[in-house]
Protein backbone atom coordinates (compact mmCIF):
# COMPACT_ATOMS: atom_id res chain seq x y z
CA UNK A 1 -18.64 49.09 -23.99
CA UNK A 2 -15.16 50.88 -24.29
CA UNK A 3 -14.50 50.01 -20.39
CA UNK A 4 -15.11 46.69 -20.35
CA UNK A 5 -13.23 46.00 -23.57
CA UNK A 6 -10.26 48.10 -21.16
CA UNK A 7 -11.18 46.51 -17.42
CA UNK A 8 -12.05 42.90 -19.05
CA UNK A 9 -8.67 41.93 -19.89
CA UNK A 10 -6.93 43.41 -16.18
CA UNK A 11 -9.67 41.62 -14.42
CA UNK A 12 -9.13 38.08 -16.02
CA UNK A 13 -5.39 38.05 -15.46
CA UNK A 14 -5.96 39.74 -11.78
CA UNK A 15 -8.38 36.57 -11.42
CA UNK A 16 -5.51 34.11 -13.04
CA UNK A 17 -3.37 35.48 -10.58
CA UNK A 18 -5.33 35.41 -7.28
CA UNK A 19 -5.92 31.58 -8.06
CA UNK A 20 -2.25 30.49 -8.97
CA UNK A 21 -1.39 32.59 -5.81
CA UNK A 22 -3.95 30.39 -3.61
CA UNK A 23 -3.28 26.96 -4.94
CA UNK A 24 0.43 27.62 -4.49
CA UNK A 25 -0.73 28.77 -0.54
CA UNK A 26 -2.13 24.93 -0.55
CA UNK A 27 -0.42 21.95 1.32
CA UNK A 28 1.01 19.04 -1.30
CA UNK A 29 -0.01 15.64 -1.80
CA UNK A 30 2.55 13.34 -3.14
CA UNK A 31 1.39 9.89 -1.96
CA UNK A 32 -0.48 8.61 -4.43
CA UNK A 33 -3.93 6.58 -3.33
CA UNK A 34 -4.62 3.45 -5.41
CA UNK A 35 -8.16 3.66 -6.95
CA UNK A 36 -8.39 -0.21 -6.20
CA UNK A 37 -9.74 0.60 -2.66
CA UNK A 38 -13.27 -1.01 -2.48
CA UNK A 39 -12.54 -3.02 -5.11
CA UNK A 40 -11.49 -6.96 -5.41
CA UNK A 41 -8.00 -8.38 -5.62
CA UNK A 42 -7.22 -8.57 -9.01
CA UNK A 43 -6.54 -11.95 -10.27
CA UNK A 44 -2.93 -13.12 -9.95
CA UNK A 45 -0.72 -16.45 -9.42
CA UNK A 46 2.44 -15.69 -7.98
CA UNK A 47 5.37 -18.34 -6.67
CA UNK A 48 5.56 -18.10 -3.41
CA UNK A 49 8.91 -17.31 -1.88
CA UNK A 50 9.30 -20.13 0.51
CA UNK A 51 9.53 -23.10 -1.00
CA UNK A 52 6.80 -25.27 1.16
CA UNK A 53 4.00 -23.17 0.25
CA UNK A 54 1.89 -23.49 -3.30
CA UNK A 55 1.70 -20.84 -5.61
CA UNK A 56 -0.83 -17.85 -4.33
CA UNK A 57 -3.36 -16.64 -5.85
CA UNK A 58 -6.59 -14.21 -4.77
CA UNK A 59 -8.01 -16.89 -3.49
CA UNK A 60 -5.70 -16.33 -0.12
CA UNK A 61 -7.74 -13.17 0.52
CA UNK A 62 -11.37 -14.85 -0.12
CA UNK A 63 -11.26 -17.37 3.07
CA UNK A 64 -14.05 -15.23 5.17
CA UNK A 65 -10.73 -13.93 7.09
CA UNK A 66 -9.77 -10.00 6.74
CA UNK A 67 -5.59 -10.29 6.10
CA UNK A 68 -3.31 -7.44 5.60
CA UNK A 69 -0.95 -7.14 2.44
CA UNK A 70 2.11 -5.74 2.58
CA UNK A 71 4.50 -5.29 -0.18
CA UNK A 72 8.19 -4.93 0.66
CA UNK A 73 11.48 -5.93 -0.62
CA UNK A 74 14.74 -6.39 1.00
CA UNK A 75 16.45 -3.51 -0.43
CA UNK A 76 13.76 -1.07 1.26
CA UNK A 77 15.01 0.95 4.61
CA UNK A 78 11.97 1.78 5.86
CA UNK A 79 10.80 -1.71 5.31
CA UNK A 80 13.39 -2.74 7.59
CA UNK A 81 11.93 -0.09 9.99
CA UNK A 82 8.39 -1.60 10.06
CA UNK A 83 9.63 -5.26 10.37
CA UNK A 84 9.27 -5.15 14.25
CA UNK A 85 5.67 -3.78 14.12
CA UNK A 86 4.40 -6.47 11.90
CA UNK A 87 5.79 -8.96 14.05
CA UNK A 88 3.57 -7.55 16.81
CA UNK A 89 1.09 -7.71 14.57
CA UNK A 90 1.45 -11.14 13.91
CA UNK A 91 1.43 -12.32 17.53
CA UNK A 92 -1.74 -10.12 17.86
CA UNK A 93 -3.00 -12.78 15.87
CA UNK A 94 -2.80 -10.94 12.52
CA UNK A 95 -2.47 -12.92 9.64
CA UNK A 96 -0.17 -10.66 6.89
CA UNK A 97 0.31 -11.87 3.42
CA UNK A 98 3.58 -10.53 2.39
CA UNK A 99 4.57 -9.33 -1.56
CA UNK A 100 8.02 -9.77 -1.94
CA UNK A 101 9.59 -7.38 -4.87
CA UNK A 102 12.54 -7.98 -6.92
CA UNK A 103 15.70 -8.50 -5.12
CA UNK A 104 19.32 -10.18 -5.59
CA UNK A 105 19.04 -13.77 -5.08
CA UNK A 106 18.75 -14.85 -1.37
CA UNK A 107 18.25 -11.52 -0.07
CA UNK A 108 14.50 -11.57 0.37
CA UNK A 109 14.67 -14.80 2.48
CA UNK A 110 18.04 -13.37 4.19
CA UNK A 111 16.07 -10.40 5.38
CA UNK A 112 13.10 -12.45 7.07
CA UNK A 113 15.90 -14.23 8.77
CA UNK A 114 17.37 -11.20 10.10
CA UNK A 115 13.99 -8.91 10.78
CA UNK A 116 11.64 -11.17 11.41
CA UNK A 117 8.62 -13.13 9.70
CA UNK A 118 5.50 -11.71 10.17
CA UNK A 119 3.84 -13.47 7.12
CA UNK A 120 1.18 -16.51 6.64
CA UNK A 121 2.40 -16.63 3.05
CA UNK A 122 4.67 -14.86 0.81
CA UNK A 123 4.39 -13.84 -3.07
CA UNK A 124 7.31 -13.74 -4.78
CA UNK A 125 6.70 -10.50 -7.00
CA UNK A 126 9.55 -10.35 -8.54
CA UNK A 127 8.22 -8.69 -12.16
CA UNK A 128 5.90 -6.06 -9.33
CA UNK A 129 2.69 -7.99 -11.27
CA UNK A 130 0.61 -7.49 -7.61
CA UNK A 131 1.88 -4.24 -6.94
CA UNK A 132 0.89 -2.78 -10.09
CA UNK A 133 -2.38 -4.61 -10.57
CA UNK A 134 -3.47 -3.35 -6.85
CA UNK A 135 -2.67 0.30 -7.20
CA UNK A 136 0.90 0.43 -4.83
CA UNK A 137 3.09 3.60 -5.27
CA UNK A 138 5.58 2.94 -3.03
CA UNK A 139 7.14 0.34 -0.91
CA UNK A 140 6.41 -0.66 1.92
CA UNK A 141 2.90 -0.36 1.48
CA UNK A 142 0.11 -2.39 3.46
CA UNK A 143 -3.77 -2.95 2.28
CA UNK A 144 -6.46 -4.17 4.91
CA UNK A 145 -8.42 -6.93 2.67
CA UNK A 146 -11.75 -8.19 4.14
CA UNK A 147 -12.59 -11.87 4.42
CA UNK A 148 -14.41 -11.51 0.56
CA UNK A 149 -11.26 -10.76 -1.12
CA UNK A 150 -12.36 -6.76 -1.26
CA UNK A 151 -9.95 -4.08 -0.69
CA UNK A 152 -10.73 -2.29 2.15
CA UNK A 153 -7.48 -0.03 3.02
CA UNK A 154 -4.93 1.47 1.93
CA UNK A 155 -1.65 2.70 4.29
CA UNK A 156 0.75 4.47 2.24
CA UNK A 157 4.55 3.70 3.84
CA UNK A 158 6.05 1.66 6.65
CA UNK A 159 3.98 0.27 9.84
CA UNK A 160 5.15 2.09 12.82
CA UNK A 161 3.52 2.44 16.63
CA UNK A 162 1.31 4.74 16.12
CA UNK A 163 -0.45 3.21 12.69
CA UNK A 164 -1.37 -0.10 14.15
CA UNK A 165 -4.31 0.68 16.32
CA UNK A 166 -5.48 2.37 13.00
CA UNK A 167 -5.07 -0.62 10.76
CA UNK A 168 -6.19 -3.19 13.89
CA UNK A 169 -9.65 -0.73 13.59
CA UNK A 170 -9.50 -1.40 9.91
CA UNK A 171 -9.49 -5.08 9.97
CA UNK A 172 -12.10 -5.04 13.18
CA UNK A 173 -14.23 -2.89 9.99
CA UNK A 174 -13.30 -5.31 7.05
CA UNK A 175 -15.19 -8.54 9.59
């Protein structure tokens, strides 16, 4: 009984210290995923940033058509990085609803004129009510949505190359 009340103690912290020691060996993951994924579009009613279109709602994503989201603003880099791969997109025939964050007045529509506008419609999010209510970390950020309004993906950063034949499988999944 003596021993183990001497070898107890020396084992536990050896253990303690063998398993900080491994989980410090471990890779890190800072993105964080949004638990929303497989569930609905939360309810929201947004303006929408151009002026001709109505304000949008969840009903967008419920038309029996699988749509991307992406959330961006004008004062994002990498956002600026994707724009040219969304515009592929778009003349793939995807249609890409667009969440457009807080910016200085103008410079939202001012950066679709320079980069490009790959969207069917456009929140403007300018209070991040979407972007919170769907789960985004980070801008830009891009959901595949199926034709039910259901959340199907989640891609964490900008569009580049070598992500859109993984979100064109997506939306060919989300039919």
């Amino acid at each position: 009984m003596k021993r183990l009340l001497i070898w107890g103690p020396l084992a536990l912290f050896v253990f303690f210290v063998g398993l900080a020691a491994y989980q410090l060996t471990q890779p890190k993951d800072d993105l964080i995923r949004s638990t929303m994924v497989g569930k609905p579009v939360p309810a929201f009613e947004l303006p929408s940033l151009q002026e001709a279109e109505p304000v949008l709602t969840q009903a967008i994503f419920a038309d029996g058509t699988p749509k991307l989201l992406n959330i961006w603003a004008s004062w994002c880099a990498p956002c600026i990085q994707e724009a040219p791969y969304l515009e592929a997109m778009k003349e793939a025939g995807v249609p890409i609803v667009g969440s457009a964050l807080k910016a200085p007045d103008g410079t939202n529509l001012a950066f679709l004129v320079e980069h490009g506008n790959p969207y069917v419609a456009i929140a403007d999010d300018a209070y991040s009510e979407l972007k919170v209510a769907i789960g985004s970390s980070m801008v830009p950020e891009t959901f595949v949505i199926d034709g039910q309004g259901v959340i199907r993906y989640q891609h964490l950063g900008p569009v580049l190359d070598k992500d859109i034949p993984v979100l064109m499988a997506e939306l060919e999944k989300a039919q």
